[in-house]
PDB file of N, CA and C in Angstrom:
ATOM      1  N   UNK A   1     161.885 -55.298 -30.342  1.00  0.00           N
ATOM      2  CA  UNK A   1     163.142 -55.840 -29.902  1.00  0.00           C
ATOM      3  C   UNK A   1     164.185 -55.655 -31.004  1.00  0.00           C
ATOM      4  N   UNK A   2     165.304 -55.248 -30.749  1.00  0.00           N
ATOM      5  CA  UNK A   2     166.139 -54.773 -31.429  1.00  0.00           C
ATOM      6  C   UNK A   2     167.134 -55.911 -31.976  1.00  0.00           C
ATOM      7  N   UNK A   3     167.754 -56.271 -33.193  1.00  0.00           N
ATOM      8  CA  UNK A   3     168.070 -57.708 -33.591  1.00  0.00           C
ATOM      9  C   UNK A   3     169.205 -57.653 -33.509  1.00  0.00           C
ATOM     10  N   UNK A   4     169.549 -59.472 -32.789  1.00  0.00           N
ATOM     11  CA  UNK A   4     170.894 -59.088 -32.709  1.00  0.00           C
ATOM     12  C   UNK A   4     171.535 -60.111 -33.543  1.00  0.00           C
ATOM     13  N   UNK A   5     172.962 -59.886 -33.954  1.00  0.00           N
ATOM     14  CA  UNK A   5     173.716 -60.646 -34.922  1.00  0.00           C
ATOM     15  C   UNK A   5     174.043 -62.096 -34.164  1.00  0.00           C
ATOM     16  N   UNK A   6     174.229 -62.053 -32.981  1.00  0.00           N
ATOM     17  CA  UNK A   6     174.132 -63.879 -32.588  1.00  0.00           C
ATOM     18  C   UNK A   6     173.086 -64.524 -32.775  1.00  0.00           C
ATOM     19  N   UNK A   7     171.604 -63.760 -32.758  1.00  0.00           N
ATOM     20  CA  UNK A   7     170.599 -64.729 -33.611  1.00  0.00           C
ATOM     21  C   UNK A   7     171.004 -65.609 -34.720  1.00  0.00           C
ATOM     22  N   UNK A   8     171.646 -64.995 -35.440  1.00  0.00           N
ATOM     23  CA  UNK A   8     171.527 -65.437 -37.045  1.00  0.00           C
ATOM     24  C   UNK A   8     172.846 -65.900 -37.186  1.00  0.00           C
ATOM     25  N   UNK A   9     173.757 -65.747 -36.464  1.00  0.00           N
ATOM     26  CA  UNK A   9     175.136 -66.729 -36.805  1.00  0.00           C
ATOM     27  C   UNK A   9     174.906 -67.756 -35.765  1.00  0.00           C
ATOM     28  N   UNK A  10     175.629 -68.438 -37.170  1.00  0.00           N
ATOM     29  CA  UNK A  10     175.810 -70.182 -36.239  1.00  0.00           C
ATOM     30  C   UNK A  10     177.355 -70.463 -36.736  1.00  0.00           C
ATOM     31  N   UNK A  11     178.724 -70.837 -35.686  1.00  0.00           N
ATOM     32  CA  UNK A  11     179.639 -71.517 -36.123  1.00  0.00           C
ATOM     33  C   UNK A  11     179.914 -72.674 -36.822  1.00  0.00           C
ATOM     34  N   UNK A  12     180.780 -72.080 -38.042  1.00  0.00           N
ATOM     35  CA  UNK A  12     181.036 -73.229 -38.474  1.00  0.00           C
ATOM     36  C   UNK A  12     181.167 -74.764 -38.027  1.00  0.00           C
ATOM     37  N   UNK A  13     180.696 -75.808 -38.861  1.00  0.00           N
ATOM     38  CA  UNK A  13     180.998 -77.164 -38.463  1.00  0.00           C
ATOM     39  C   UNK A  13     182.279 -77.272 -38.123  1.00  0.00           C
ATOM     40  N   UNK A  14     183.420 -76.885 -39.067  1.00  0.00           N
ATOM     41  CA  UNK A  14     184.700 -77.085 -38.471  1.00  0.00           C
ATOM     42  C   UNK A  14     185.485 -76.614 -37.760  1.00  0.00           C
ATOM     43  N   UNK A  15     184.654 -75.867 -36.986  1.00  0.00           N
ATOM     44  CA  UNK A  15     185.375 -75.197 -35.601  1.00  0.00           C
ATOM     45  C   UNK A  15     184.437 -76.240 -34.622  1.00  0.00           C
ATOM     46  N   UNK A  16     185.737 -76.962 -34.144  1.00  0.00           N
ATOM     47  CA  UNK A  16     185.655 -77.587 -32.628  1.00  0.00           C
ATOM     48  C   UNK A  16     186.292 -76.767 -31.506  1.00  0.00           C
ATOM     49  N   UNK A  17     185.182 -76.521 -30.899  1.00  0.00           N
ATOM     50  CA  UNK A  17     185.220 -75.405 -29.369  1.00  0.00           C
ATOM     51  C   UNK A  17     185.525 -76.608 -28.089  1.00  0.00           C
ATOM     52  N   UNK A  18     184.633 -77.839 -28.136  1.00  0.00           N
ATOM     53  CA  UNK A  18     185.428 -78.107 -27.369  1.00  0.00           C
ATOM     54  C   UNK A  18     186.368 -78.666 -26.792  1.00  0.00           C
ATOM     55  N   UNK A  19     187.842 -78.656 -27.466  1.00  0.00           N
ATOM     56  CA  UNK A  19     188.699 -78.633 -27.546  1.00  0.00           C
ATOM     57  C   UNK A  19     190.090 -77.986 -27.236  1.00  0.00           C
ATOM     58  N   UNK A  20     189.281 -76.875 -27.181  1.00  0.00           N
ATOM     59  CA  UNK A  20     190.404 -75.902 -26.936  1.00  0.00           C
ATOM     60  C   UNK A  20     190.339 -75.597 -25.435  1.00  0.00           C
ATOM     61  N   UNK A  21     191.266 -74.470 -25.558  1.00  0.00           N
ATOM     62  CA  UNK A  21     192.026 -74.137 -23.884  1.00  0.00           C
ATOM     63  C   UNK A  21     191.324 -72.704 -23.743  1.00  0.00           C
ATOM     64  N   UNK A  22     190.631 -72.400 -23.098  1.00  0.00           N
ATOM     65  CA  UNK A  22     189.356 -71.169 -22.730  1.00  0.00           C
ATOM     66  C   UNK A  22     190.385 -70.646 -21.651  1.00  0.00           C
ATOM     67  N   UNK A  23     190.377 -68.875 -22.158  1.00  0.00           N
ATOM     68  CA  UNK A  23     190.611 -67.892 -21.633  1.00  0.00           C
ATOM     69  C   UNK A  23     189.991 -67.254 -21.196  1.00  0.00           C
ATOM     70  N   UNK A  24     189.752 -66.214 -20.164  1.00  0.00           N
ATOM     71  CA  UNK A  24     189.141 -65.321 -19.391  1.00  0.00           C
ATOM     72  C   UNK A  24     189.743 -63.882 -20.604  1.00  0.00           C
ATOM     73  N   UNK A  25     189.180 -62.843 -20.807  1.00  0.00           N
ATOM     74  CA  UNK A  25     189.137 -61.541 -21.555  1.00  0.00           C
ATOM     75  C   UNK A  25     189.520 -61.051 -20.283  1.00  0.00           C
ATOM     76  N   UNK A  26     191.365 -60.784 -20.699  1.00  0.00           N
ATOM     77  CA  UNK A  26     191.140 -59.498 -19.479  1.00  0.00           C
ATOM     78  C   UNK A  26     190.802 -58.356 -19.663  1.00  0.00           C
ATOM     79  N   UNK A  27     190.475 -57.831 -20.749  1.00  0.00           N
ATOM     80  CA  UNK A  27     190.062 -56.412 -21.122  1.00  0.00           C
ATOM     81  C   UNK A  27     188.455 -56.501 -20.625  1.00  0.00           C
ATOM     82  N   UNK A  28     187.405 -57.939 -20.175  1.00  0.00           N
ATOM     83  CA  UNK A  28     186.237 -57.053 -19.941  1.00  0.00           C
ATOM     84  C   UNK A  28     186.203 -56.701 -18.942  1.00  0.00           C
ATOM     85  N   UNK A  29     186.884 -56.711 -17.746  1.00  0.00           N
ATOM     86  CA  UNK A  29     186.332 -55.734 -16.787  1.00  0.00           C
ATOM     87  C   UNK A  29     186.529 -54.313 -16.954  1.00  0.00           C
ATOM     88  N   UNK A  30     187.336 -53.660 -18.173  1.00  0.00           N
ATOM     89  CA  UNK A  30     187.390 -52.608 -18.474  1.00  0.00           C
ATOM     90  C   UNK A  30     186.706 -51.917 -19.509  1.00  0.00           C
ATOM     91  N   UNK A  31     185.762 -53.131 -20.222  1.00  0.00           N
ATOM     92  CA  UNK A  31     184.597 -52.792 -20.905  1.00  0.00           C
ATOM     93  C   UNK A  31     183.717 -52.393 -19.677  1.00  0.00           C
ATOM     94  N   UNK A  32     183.307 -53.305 -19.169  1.00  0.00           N
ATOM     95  CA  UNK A  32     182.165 -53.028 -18.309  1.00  0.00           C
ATOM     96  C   UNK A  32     182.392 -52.065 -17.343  1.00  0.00           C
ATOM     97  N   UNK A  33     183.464 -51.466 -17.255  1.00  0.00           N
ATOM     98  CA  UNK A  33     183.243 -50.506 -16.710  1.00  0.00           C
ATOM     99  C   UNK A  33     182.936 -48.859 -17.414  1.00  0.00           C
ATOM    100  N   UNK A  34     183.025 -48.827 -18.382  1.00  0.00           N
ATOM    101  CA  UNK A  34     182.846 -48.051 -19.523  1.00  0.00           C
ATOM    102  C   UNK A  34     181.893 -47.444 -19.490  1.00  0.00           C
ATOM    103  N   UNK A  35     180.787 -46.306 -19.663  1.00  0.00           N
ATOM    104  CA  UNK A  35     179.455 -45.881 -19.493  1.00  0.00           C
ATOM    105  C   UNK A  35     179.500 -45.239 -21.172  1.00  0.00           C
ATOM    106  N   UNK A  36     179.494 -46.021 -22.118  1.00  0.00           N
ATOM    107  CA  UNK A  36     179.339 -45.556 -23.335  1.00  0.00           C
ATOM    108  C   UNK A  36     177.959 -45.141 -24.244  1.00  0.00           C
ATOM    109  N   UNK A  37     177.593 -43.868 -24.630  1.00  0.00           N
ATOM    110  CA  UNK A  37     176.234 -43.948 -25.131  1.00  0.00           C
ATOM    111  C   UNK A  37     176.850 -43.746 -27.301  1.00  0.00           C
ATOM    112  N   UNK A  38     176.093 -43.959 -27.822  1.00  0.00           N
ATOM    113  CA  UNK A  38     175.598 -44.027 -29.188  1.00  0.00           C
ATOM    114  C   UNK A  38     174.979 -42.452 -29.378  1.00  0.00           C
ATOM    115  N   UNK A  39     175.637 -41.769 -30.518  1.00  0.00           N
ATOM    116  CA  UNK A  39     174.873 -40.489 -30.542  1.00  0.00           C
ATOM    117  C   UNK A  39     174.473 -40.359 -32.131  1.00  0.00           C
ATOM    118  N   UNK A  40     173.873 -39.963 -31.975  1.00  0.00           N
ATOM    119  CA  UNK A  40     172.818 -39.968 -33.700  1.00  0.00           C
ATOM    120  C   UNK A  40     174.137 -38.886 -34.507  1.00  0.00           C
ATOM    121  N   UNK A  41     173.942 -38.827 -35.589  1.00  0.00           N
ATOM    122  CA  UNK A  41     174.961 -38.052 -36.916  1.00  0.00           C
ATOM    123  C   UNK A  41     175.280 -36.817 -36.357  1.00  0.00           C
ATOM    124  N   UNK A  42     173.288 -36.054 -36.530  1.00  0.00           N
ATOM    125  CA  UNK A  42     173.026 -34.980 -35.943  1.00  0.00           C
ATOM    126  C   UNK A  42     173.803 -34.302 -34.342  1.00  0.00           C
ATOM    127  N   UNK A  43     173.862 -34.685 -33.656  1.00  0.00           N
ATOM    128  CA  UNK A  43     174.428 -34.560 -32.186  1.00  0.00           C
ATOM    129  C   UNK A  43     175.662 -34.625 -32.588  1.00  0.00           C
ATOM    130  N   UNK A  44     176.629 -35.369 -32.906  1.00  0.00           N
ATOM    131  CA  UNK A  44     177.998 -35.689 -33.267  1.00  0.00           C
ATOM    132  C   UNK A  44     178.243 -34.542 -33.779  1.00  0.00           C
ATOM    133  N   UNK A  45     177.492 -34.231 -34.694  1.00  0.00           N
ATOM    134  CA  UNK A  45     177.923 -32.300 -35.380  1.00  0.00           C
ATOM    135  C   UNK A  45     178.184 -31.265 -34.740  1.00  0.00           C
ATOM    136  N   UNK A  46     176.787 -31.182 -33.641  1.00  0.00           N
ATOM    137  CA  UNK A  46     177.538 -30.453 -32.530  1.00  0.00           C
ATOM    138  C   UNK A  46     178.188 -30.732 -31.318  1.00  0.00           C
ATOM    139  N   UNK A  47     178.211 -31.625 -30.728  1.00  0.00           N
ATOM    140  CA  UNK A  47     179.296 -32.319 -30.164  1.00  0.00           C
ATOM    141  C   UNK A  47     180.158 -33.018 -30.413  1.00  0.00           C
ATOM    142  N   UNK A  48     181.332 -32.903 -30.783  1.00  0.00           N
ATOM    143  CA  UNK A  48     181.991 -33.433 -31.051  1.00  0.00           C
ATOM    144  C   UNK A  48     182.778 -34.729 -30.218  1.00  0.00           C
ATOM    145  N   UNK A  49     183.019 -34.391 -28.832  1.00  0.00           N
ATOM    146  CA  UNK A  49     183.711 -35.121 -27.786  1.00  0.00           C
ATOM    147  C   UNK A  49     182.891 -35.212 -26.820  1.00  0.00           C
ATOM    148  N   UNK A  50     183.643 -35.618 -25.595  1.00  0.00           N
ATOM    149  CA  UNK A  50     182.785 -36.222 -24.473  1.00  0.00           C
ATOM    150  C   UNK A  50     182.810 -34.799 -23.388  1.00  0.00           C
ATOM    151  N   UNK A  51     183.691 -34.062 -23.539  1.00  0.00           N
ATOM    152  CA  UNK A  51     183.386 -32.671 -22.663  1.00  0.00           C
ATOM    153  C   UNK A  51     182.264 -31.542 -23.338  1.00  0.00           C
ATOM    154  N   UNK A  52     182.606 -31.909 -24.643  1.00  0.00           N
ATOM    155  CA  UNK A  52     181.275 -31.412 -25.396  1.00  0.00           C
ATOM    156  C   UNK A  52     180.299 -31.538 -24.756  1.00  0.00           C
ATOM    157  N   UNK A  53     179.943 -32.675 -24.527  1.00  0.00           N
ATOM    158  CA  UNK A  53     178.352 -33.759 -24.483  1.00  0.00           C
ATOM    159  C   UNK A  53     178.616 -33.037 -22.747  1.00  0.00           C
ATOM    160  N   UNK A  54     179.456 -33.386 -22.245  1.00  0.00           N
ATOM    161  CA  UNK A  54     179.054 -33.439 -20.379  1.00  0.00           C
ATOM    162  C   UNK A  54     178.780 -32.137 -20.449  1.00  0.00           C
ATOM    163  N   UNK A  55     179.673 -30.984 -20.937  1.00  0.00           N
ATOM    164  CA  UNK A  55     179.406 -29.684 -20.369  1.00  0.00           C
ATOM    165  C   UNK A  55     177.713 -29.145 -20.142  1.00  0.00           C
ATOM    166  N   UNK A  56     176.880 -29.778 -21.958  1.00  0.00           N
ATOM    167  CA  UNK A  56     175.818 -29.379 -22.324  1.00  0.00           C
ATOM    168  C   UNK A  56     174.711 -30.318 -21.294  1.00  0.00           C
ATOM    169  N   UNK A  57     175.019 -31.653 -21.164  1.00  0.00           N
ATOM    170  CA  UNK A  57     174.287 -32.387 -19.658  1.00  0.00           C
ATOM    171  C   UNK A  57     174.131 -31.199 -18.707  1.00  0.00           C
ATOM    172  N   UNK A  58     175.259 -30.750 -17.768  1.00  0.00           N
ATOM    173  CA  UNK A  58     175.753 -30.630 -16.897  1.00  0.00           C
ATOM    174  C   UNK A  58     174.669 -29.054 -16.908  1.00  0.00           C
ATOM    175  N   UNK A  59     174.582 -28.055 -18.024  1.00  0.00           N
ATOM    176  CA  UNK A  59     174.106 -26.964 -17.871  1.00  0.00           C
ATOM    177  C   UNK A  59     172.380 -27.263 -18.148  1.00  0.00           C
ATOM    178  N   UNK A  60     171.978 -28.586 -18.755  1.00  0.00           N
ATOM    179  CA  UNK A  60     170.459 -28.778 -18.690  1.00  0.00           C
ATOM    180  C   UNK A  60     170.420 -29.732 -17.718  1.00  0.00           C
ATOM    181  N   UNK A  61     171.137 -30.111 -16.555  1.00  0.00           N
ATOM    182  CA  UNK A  61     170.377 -30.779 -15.293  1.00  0.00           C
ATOM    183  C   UNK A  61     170.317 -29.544 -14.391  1.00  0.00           C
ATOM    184  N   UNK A  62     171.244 -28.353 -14.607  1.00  0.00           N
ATOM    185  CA  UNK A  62     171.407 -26.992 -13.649  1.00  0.00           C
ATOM    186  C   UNK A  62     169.935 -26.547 -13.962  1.00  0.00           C
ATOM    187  N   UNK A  63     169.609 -26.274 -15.592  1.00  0.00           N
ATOM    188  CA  UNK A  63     168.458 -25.741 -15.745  1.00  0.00           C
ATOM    189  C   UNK A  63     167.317 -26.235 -15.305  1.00  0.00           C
ATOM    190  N   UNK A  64     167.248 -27.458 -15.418  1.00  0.00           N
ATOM    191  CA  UNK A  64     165.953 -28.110 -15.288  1.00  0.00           C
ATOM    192  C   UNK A  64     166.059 -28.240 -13.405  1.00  0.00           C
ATOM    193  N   UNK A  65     166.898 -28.092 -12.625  1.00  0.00           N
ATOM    194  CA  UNK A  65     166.788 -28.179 -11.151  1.00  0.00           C
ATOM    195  C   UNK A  65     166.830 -29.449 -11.051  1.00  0.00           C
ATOM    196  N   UNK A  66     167.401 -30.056 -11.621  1.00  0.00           N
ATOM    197  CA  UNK A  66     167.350 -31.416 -10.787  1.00  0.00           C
ATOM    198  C   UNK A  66     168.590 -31.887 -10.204  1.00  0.00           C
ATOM    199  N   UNK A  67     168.118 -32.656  -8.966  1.00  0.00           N
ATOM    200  CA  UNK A  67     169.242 -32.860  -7.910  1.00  0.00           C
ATOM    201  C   UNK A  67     170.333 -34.145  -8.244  1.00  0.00           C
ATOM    202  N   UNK A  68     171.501 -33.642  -8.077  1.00  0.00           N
ATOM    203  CA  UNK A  68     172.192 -34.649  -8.159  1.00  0.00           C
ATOM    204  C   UNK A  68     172.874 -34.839  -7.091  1.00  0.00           C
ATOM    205  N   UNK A  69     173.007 -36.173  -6.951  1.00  0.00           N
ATOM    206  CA  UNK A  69     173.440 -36.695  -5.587  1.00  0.00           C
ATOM    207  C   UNK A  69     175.010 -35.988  -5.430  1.00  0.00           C
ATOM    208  N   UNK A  70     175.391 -36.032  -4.189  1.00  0.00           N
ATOM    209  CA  UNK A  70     176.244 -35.471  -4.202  1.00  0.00           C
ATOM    210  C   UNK A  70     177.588 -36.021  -3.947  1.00  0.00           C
ATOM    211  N   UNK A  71     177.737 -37.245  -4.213  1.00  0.00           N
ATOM    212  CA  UNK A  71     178.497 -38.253  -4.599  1.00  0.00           C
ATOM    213  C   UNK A  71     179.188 -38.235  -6.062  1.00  0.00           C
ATOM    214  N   UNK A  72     178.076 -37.845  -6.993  1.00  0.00           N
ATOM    215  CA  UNK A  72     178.005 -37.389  -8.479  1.00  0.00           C
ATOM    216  C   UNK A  72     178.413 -36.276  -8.952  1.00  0.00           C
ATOM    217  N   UNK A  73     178.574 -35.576  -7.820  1.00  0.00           N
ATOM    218  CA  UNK A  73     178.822 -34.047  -8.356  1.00  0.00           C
ATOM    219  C   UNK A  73     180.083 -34.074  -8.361  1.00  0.00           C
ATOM    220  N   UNK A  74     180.937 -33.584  -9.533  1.00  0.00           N
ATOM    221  CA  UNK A  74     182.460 -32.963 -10.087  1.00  0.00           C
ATOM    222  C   UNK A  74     183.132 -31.925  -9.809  1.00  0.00           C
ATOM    223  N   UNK A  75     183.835 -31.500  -9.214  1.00  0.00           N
ATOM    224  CA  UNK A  75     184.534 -30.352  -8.626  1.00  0.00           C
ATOM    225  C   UNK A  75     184.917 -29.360 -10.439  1.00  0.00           C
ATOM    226  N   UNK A  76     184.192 -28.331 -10.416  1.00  0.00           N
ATOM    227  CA  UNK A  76     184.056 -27.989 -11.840  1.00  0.00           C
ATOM    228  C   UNK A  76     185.108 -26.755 -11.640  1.00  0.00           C
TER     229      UNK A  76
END
């Protein structure tokens, strides 16, 4: 299991939370809509961007034959 930093923090005593006036984030529904991956050093070298990365997807799902729905498919 991979560790996460809210394990190990605890807020300060002198922050009283409940107290305050709670907002909704309007930016997360535009996180969550996001499909973001993490790419190792190595990969980043040769890809640089995200058309980088799709083009090279896009020519090893052709190779390997596998079907993509066709909902998914991009007018290329």
């Amino acid at each position: 299991m991979t560790p996460n930093w809210e394990d190990d923090y605890e807020i300060p005593a002198e922050i009283d939370l409940t107290k305050g006036k709670w907002i909704r984030n309007p930016f997360v529904q535009d996180f969550k809509e996001l499909n973001l991956v993490s790419l190792e050093n190595d990969v980043k070298a040769v890809f640089p961007d995200s058309e980088s990365v799709n083009a090279a997807l896009r020519t090893l799902i052709k190779a390997a034959g596998a079907v993509v729905p066709e909902k998914m498919k991009k007018a290329s």
